[in-house]
PDB file of N, CA and C in Angstrom:
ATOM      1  N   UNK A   1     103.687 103.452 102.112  1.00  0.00           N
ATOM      2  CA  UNK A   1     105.135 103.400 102.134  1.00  0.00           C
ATOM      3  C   UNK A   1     105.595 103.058 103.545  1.00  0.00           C
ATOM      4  N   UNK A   2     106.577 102.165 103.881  1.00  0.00           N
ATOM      5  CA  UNK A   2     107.346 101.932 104.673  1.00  0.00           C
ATOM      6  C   UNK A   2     108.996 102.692 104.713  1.00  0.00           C
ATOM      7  N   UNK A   3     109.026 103.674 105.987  1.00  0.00           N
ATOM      8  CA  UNK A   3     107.894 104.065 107.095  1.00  0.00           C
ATOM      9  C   UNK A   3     107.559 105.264 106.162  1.00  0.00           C
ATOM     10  N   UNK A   4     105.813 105.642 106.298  1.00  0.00           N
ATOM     11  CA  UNK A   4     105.319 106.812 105.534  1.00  0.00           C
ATOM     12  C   UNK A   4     106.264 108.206 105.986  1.00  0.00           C
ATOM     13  N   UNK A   5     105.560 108.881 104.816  1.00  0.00           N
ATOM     14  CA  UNK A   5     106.445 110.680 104.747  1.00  0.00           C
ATOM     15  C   UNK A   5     105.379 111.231 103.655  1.00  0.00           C
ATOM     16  N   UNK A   6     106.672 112.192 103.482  1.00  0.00           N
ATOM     17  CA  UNK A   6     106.639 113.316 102.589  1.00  0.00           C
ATOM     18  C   UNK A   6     106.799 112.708 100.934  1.00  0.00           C
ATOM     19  N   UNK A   7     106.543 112.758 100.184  1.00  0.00           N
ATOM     20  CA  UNK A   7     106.287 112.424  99.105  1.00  0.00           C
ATOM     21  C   UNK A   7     106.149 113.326  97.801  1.00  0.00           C
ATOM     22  N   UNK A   8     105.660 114.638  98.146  1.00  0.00           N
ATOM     23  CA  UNK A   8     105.802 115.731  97.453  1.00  0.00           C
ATOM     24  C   UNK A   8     104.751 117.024  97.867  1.00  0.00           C
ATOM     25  N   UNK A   9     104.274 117.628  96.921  1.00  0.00           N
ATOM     26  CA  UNK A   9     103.789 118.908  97.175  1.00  0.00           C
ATOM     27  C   UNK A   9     102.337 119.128  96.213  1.00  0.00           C
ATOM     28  N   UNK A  10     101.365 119.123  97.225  1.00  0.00           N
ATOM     29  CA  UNK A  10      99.948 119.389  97.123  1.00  0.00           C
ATOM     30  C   UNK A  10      99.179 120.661  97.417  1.00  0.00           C
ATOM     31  N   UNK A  11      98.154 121.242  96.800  1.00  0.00           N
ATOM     32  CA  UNK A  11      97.289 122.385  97.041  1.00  0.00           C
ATOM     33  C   UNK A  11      96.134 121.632  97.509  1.00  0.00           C
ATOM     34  N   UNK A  12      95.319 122.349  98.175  1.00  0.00           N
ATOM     35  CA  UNK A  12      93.972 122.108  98.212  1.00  0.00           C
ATOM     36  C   UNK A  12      92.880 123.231  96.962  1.00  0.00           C
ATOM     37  N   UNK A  13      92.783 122.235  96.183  1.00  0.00           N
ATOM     38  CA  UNK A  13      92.071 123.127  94.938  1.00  0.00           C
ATOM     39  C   UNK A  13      90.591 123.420  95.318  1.00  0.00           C
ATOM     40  N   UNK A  14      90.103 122.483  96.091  1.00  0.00           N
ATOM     41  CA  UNK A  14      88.679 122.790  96.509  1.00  0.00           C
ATOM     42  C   UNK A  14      88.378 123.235  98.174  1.00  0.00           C
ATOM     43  N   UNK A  15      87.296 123.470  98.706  1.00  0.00           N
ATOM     44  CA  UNK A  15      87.343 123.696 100.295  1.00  0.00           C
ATOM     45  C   UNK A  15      86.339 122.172 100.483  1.00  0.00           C
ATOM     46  N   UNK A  16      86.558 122.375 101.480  1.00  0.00           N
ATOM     47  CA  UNK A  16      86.310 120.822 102.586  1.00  0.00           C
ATOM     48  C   UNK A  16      84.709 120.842 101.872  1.00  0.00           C
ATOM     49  N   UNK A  17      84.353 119.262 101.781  1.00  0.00           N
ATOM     50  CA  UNK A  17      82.419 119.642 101.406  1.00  0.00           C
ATOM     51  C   UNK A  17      82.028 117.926 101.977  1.00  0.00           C
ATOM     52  N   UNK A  18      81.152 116.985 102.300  1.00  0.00           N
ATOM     53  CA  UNK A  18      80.600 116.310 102.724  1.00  0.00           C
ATOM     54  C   UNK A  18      81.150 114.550 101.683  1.00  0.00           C
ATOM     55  N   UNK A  19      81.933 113.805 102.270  1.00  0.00           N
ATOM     56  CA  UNK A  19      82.350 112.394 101.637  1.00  0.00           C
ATOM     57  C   UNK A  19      81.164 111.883 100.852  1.00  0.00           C
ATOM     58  N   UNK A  20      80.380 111.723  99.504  1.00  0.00           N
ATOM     59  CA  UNK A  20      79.700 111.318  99.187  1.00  0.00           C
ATOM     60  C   UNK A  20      79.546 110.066  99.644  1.00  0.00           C
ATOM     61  N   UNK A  21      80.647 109.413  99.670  1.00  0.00           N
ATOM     62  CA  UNK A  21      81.160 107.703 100.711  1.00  0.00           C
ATOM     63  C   UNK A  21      80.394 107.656 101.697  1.00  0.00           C
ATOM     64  N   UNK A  22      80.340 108.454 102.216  1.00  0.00           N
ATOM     65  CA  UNK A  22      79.789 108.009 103.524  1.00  0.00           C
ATOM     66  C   UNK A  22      77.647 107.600 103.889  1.00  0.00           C
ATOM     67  N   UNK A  23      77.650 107.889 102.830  1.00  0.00           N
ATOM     68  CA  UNK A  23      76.217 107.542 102.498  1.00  0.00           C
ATOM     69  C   UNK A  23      75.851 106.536 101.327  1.00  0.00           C
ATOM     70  N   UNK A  24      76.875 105.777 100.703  1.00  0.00           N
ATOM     71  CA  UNK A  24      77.069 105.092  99.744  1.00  0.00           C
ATOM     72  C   UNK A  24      76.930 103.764 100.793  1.00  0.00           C
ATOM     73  N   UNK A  25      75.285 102.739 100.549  1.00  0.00           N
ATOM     74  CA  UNK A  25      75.528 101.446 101.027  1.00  0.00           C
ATOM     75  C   UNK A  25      76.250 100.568 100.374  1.00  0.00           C
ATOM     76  N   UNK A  26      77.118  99.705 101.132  1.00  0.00           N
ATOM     77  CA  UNK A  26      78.105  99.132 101.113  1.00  0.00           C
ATOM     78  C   UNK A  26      79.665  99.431 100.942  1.00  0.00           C
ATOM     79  N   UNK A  27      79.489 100.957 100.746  1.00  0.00           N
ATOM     80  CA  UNK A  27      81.048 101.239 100.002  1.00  0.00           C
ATOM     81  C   UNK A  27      81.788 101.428 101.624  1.00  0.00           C
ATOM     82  N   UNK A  28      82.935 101.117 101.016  1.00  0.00           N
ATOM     83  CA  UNK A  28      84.017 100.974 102.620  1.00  0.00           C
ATOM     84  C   UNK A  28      84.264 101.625 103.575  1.00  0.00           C
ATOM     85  N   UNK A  29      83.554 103.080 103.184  1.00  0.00           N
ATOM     86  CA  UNK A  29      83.740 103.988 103.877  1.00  0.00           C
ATOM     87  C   UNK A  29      81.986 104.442 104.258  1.00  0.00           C
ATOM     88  N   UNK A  30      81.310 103.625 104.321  1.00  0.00           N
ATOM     89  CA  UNK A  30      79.917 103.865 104.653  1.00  0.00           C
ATOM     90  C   UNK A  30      79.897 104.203 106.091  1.00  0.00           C
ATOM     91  N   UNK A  31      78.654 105.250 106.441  1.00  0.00           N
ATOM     92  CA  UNK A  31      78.638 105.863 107.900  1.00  0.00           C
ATOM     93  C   UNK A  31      77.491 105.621 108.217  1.00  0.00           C
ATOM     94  N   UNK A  32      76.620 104.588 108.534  1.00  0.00           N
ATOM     95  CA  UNK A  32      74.933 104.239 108.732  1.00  0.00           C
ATOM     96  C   UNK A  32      75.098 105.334 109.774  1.00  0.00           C
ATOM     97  N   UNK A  33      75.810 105.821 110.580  1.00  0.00           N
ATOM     98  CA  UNK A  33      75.230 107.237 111.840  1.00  0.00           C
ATOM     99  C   UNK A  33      75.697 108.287 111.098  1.00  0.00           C
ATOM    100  N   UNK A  34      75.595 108.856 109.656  1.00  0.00           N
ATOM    101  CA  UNK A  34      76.138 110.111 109.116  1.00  0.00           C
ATOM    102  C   UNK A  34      74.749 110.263 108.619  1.00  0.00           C
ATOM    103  N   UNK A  35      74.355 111.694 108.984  1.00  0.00           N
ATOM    104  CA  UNK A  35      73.188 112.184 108.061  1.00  0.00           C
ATOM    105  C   UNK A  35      73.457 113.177 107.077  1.00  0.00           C
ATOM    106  N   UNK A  36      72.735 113.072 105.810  1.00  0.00           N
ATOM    107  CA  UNK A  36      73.145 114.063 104.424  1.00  0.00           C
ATOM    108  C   UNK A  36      72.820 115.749 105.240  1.00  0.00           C
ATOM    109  N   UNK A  37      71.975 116.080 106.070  1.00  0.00           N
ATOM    110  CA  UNK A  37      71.528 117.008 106.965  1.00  0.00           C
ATOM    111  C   UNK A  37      72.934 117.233 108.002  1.00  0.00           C
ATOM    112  N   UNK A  38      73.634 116.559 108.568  1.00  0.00           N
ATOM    113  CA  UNK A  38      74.441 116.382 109.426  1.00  0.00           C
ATOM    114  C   UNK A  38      75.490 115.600 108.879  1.00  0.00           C
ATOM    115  N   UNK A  39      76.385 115.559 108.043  1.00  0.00           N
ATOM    116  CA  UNK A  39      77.402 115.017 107.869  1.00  0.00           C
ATOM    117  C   UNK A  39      78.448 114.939 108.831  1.00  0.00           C
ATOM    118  N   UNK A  40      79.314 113.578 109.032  1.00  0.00           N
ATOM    119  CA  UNK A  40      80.661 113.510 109.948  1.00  0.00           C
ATOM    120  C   UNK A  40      81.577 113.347 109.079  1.00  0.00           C
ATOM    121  N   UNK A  41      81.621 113.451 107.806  1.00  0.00           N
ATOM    122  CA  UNK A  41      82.906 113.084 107.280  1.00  0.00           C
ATOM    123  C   UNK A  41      82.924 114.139 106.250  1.00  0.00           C
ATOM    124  N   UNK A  42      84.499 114.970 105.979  1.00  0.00           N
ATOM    125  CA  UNK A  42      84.301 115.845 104.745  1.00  0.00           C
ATOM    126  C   UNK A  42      85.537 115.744 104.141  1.00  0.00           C
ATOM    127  N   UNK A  43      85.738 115.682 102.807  1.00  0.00           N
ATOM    128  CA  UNK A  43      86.853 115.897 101.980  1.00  0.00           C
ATOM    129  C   UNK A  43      87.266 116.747 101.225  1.00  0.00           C
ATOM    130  N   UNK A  44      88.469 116.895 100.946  1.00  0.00           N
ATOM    131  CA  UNK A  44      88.948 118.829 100.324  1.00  0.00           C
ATOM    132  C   UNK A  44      89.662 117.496  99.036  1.00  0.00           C
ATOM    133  N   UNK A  45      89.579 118.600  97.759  1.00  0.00           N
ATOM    134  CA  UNK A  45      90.588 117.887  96.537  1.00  0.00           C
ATOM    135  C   UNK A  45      91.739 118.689  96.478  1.00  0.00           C
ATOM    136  N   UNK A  46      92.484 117.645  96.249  1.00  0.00           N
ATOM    137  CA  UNK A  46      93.793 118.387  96.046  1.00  0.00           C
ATOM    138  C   UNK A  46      94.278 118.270  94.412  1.00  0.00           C
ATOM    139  N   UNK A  47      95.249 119.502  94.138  1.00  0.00           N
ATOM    140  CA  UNK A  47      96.070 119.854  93.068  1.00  0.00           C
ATOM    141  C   UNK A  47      97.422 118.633  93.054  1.00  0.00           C
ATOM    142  N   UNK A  48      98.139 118.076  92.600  1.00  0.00           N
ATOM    143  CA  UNK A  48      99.391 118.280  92.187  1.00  0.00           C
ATOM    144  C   UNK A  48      99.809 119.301  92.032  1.00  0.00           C
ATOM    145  N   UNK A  49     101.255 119.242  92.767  1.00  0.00           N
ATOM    146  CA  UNK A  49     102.221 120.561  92.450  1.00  0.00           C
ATOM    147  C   UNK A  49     103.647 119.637  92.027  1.00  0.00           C
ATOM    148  N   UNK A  50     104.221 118.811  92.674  1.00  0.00           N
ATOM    149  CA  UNK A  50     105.318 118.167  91.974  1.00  0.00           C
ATOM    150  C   UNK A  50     105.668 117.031  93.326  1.00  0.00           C
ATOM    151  N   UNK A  51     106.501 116.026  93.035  1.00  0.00           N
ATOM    152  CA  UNK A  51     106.720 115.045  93.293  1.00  0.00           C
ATOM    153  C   UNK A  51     108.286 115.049  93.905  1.00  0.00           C
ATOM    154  N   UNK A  52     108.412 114.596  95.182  1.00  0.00           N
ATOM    155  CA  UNK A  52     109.758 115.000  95.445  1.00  0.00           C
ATOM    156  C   UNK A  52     111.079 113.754  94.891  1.00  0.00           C
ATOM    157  N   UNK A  53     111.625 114.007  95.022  1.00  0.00           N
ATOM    158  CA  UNK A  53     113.089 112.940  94.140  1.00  0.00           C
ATOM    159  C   UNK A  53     112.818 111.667  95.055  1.00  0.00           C
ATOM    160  N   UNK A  54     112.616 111.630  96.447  1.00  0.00           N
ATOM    161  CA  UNK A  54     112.585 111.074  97.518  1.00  0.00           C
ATOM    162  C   UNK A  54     111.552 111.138  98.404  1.00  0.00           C
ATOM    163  N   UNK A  55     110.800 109.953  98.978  1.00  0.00           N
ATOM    164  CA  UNK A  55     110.027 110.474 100.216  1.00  0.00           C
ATOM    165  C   UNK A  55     110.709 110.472 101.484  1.00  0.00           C
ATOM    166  N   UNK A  56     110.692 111.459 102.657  1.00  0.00           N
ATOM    167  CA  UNK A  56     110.972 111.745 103.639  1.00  0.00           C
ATOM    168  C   UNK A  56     110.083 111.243 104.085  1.00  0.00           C
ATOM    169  N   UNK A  57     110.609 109.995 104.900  1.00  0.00           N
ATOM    170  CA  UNK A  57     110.316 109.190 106.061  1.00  0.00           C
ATOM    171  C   UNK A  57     109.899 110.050 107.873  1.00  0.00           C
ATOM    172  N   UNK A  58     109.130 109.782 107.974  1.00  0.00           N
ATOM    173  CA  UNK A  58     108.364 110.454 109.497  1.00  0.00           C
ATOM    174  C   UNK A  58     109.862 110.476 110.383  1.00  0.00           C
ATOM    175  N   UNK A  59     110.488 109.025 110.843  1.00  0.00           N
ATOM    176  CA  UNK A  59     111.973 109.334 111.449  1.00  0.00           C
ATOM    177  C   UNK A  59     113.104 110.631 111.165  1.00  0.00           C
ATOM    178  N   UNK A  60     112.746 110.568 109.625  1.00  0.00           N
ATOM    179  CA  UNK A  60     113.509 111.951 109.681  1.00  0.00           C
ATOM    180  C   UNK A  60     112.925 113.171 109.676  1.00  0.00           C
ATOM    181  N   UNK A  61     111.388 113.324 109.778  1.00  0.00           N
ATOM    182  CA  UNK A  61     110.635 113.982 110.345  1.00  0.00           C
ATOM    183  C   UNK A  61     110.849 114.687 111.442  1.00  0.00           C
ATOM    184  N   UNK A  62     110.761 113.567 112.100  1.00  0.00           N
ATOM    185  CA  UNK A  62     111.117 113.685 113.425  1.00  0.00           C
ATOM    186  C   UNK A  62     111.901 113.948 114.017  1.00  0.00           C
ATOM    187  N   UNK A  63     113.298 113.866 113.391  1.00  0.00           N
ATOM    188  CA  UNK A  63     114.700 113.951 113.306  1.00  0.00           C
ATOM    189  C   UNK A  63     115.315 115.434 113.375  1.00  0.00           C
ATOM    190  N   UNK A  64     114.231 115.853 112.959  1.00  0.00           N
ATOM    191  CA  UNK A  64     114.844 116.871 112.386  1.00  0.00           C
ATOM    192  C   UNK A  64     114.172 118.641 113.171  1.00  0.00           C
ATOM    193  N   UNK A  65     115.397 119.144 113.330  1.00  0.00           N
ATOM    194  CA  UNK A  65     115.600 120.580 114.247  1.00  0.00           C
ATOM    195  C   UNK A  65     114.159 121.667 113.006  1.00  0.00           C
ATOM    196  N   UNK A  66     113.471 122.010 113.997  1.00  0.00           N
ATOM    197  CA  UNK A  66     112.301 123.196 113.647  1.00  0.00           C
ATOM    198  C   UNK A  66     111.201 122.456 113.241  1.00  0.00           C
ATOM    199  N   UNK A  67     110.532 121.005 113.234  1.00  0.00           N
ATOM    200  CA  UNK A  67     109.837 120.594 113.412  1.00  0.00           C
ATOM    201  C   UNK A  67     109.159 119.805 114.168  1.00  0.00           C
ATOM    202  N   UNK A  68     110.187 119.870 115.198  1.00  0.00           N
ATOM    203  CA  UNK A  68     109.745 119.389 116.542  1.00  0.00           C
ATOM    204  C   UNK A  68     107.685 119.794 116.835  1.00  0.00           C
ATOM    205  N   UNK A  69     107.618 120.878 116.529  1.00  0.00           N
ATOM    206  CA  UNK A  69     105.833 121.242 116.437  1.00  0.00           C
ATOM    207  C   UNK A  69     104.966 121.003 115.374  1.00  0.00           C
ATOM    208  N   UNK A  70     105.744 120.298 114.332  1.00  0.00           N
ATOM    209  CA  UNK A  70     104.761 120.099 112.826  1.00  0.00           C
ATOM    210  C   UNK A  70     103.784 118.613 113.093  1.00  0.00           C
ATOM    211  N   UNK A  71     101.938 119.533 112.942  1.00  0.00           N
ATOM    212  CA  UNK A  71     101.178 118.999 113.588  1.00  0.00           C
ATOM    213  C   UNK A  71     101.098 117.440 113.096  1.00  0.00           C
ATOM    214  N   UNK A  72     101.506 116.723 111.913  1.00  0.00           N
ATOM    215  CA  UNK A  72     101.487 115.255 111.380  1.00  0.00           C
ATOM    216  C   UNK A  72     102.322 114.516 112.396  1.00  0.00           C
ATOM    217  N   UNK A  73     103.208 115.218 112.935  1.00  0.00           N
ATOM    218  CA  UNK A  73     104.006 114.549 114.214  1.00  0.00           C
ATOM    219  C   UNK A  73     103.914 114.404 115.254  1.00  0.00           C
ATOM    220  N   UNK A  74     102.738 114.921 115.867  1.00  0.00           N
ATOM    221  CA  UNK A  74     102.306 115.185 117.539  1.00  0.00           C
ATOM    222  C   UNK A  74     101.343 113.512 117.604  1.00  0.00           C
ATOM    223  N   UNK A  75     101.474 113.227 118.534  1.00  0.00           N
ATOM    224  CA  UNK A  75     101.329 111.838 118.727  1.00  0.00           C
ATOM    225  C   UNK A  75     100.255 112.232 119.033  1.00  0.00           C
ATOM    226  N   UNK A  76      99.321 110.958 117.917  1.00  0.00           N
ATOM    227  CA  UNK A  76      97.885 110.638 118.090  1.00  0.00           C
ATOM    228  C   UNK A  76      97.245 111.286 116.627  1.00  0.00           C
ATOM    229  N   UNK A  77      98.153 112.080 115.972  1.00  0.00           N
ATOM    230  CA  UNK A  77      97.712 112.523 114.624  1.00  0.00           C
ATOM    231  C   UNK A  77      97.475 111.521 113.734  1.00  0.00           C
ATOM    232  N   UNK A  78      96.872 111.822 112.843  1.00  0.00           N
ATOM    233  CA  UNK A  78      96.519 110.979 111.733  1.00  0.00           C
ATOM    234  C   UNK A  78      97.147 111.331 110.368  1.00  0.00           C
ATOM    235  N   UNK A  79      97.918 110.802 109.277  1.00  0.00           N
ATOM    236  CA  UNK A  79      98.408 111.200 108.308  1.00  0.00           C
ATOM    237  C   UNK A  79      97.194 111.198 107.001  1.00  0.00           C
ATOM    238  N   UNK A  80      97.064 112.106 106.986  1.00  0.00           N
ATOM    239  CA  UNK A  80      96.417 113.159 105.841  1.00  0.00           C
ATOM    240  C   UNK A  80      96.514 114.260 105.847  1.00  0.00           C
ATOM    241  N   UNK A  81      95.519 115.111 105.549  1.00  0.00           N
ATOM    242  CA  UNK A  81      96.228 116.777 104.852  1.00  0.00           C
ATOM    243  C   UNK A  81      96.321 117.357 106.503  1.00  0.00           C
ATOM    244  N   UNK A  82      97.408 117.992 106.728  1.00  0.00           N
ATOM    245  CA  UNK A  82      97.334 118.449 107.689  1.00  0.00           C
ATOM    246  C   UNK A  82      97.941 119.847 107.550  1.00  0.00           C
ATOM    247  N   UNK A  83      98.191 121.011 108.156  1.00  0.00           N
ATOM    248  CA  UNK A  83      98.524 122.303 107.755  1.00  0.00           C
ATOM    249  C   UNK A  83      99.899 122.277 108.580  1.00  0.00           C
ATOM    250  N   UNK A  84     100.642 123.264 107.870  1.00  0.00           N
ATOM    251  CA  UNK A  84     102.039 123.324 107.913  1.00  0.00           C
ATOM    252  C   UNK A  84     102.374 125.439 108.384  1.00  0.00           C
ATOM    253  N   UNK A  85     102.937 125.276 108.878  1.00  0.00           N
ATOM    254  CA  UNK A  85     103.743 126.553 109.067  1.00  0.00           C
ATOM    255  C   UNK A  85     104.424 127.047 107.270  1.00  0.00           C
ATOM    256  N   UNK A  86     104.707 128.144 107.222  1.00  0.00           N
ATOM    257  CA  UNK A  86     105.586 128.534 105.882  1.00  0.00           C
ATOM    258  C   UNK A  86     106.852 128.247 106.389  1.00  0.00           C
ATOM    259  N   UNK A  87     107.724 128.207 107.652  1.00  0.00           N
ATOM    260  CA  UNK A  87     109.100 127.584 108.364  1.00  0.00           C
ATOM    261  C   UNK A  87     108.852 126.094 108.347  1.00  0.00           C
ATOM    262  N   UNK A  88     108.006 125.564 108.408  1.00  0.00           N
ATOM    263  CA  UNK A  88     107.961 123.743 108.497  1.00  0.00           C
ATOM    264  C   UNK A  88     107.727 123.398 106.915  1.00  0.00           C
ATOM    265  N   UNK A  89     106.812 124.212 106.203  1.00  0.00           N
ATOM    266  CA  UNK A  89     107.238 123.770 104.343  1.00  0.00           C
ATOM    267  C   UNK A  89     108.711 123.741 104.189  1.00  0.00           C
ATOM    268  N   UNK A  90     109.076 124.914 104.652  1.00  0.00           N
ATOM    269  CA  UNK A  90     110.703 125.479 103.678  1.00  0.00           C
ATOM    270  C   UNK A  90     111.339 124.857 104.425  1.00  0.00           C
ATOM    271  N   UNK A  91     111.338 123.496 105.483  1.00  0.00           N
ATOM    272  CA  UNK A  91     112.336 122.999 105.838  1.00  0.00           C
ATOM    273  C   UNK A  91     112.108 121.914 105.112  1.00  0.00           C
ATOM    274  N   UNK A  92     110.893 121.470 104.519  1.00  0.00           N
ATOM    275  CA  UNK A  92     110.676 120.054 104.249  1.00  0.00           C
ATOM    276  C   UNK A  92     111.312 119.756 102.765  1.00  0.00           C
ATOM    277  N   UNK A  93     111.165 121.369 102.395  1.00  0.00           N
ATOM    278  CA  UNK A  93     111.345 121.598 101.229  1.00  0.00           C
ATOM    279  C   UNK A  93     112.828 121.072 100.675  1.00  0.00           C
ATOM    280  N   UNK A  94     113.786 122.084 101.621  1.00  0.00           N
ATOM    281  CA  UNK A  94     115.159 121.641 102.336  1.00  0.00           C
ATOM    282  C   UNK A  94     115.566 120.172 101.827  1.00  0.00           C
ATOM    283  N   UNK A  95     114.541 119.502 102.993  1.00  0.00           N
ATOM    284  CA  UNK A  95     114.901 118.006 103.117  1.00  0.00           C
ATOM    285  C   UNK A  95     114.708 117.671 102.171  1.00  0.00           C
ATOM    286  N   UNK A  96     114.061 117.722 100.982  1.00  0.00           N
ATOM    287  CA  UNK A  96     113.289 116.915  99.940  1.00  0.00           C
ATOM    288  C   UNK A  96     114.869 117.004  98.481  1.00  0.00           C
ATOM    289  N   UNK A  97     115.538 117.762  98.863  1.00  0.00           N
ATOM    290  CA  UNK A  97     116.606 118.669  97.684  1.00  0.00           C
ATOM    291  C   UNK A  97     117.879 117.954  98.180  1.00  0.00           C
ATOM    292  N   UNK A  98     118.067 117.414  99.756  1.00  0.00           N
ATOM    293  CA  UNK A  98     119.051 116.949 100.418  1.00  0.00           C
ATOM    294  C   UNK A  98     118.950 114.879  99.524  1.00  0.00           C
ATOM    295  N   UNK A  99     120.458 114.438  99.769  1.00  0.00           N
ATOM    296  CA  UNK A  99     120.119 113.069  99.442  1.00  0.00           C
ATOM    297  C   UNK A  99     120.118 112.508  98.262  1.00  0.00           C
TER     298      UNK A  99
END
């Protein structure tokens, strides 16, 4: 999405365990320096919980008073699962109901 966000509301149903990808030759996400002994890459599954009316765009992310510290926003982060405060959900939450 242009510009990415918020989109809705996810669990992590499983705990973090080793990218089968990454030992898969040729697949896109192959790691020839990942060992099945030593893995560098791990993935958690997530639940659906619901879908917001709107995605909240990172600008208004950013925009916005009490998330000035929400870690998807600190420059140099990467957008995937990242952990949230219970004050940075219930604002997003907020935003998602606004609009």
């Amino acid at each position: 999405a242009e510009p990415p966000g918020v989109a809705g509301v996810a669990r992590v149903s499983r705990d973090g365990y080793p990218d089968p990808t990454q030992f898969e030759p040729g697949h896109k996400y192959e790691d020839p320096k990942s060992d099945p002994k030593n893995p560098r890459w791990y993935v958690v599954d997530l639940a659906f919980e619901k879908a917001f009316p709107r995605v909240i765009g990172l600008p208004e992310l950013r925009d916005t008073p009490g998330l000035e510290q929400m870690m998807v926003l600190r420059k140099g982060s990467r957008l995937s699962v990242q952990p949230v405060t219970e004050e940075e959900f219930n604002i997003v939450l907020g935003l998602a109901g606004k609009g």
